[in-house]
C-alpha atoms as a PDB file:
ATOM      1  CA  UNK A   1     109.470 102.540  98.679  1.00  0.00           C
ATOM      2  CA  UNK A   2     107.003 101.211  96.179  1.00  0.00           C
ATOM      3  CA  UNK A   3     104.703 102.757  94.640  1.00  0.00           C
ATOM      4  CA  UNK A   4     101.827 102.760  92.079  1.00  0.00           C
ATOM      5  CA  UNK A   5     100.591 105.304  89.313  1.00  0.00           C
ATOM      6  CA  UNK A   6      96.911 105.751  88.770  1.00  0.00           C
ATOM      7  CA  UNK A   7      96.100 107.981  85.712  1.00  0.00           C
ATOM      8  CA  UNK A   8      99.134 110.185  86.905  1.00  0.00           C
ATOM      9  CA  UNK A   9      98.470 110.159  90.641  1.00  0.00           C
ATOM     10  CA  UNK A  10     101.255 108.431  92.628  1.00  0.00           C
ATOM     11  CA  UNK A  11     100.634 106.559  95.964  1.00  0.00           C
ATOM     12  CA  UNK A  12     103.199 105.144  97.746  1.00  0.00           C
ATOM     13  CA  UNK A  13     103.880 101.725  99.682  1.00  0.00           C
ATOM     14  CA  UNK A  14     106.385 101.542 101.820  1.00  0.00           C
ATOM     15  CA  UNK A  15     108.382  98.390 101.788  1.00  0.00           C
ATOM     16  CA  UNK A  16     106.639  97.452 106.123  1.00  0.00           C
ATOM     17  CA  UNK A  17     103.595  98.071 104.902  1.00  0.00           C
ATOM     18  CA  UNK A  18     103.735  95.576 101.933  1.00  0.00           C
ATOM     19  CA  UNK A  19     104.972  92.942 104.229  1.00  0.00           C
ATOM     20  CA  UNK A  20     102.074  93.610 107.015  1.00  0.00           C
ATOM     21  CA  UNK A  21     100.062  93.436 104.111  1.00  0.00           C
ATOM     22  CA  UNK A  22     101.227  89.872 102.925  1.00  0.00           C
ATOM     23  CA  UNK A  23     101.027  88.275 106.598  1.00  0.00           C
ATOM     24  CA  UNK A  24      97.725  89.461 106.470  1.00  0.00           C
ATOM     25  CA  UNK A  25      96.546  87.568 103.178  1.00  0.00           C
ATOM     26  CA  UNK A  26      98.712  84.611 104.317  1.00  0.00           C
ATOM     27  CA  UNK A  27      96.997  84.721 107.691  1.00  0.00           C
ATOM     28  CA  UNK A  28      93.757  84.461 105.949  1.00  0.00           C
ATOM     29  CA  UNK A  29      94.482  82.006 103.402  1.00  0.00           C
ATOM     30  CA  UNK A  30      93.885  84.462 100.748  1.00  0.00           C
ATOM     31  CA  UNK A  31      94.861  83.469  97.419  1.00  0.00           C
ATOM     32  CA  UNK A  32      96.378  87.145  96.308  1.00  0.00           C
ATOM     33  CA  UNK A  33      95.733  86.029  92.398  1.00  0.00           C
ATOM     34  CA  UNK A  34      91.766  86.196  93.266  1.00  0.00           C
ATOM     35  CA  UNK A  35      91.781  88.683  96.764  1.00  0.00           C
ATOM     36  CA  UNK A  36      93.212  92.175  97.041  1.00  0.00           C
ATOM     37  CA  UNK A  37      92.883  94.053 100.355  1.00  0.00           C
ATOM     38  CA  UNK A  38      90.618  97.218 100.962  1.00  0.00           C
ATOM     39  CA  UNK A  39      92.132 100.460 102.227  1.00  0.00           C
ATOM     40  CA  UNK A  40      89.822 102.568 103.633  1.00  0.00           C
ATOM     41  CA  UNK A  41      89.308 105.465 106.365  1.00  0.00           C
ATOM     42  CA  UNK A  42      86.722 107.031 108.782  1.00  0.00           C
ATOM     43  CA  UNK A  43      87.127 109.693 110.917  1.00  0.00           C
ATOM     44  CA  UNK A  44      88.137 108.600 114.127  1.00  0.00           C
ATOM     45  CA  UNK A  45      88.458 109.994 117.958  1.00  0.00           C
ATOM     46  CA  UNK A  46      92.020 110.033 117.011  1.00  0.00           C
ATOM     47  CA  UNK A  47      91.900 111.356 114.010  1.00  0.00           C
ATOM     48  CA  UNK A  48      92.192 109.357 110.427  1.00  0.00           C
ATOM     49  CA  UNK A  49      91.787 106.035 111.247  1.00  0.00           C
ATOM     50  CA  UNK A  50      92.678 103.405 108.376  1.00  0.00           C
ATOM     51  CA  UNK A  51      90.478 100.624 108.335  1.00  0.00           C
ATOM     52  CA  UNK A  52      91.037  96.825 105.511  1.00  0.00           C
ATOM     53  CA  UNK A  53      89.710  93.829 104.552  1.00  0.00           C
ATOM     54  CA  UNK A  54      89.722  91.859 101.865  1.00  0.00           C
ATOM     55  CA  UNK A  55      87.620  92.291  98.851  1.00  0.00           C
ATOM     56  CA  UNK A  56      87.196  90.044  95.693  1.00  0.00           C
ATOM     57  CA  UNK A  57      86.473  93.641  93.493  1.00  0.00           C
ATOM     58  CA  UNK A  58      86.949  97.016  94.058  1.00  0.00           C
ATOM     59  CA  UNK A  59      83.857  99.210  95.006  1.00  0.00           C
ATOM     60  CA  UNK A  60      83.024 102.376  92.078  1.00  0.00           C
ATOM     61  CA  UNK A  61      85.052 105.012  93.992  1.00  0.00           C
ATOM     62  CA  UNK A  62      88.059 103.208  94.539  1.00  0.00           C
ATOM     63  CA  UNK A  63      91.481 102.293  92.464  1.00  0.00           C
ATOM     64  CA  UNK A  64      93.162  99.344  92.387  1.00  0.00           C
ATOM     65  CA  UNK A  65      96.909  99.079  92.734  1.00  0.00           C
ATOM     66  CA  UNK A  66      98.922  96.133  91.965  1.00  0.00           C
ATOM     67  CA  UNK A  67     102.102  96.158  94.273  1.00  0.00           C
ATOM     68  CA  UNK A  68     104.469  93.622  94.595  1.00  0.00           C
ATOM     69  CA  UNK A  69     101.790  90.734  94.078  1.00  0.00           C
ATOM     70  CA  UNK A  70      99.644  92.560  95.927  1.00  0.00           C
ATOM     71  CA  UNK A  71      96.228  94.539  95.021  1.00  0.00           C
ATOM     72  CA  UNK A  72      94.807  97.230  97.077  1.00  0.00           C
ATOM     73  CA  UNK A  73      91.831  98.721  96.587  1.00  0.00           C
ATOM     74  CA  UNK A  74      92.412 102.603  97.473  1.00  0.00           C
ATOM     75  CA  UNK A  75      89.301 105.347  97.671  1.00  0.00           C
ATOM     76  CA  UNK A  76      89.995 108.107  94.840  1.00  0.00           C
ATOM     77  CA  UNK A  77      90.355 110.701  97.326  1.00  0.00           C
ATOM     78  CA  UNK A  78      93.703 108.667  98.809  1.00  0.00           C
ATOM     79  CA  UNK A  79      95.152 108.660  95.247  1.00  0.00           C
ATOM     80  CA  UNK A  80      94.304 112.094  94.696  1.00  0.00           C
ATOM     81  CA  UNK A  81      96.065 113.266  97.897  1.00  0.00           C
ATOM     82  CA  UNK A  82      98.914 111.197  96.733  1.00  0.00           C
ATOM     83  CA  UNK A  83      98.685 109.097 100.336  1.00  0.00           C
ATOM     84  CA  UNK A  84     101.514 107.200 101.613  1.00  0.00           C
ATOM     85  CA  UNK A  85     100.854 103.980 102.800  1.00  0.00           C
ATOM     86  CA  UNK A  86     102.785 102.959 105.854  1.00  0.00           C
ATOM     87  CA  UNK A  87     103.098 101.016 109.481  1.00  0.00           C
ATOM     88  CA  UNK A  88     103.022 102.398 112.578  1.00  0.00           C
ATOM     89  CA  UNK A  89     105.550 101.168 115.018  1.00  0.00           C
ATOM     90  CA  UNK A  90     102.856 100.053 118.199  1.00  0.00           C
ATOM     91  CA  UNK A  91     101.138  96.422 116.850  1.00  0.00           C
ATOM     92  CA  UNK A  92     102.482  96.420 112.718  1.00  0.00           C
ATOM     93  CA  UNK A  93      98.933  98.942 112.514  1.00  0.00           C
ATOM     94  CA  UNK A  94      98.629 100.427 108.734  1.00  0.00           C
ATOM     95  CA  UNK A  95      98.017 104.229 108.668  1.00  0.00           C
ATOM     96  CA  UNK A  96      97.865 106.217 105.542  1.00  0.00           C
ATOM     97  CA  UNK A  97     100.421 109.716 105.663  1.00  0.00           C
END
């Protein structure tokens, strides 16, 4: 697992998840030096659905993480709930625990 302070609040990466993360910048030809990714989530039919893209900055509410060459940008209220970032087994999907 991997994971990332912010001002005392701990979210965790799991190791998947980083590497679904990376295909996804390489995919896009994202330089990760000048992109990071978004994390974000709506409420869904099914619930919390986790939503990215990539974003040069984050937005005011959010925190950035720097994890394993990556950063994610990560709402306050996932930090505060000290999320878990993960994979789901059907189609490499992130979801947030």
């Amino acid at each position: 697992m991997c994971s990332a302070s912010i001002r005392g609040v701990a979210v965790t990466v799991t190791p998947r998840a980083v590497e679904v993360l990376r295909r996804a910048l390489e995919a896009g030809r994202m330089d990760p030096a000048q992109i990071g990714i978004r994390i974000g989530t709506a409420r869904g039919l099914r619930g919390e659905e986790v939503r990215t893209g990539f974003a040069d900055a984050p937005e005011p509410d959010e925190k950035t993480l720097e994890i394993s060459g990556i950063r994610l940008f990560v709402p306050g209220t996932l930090a505060e709930r000290n999320a878990t970032i993960d994979v789901a087994d059907e189609h490499d999907r992130i979801v947030v625990r």
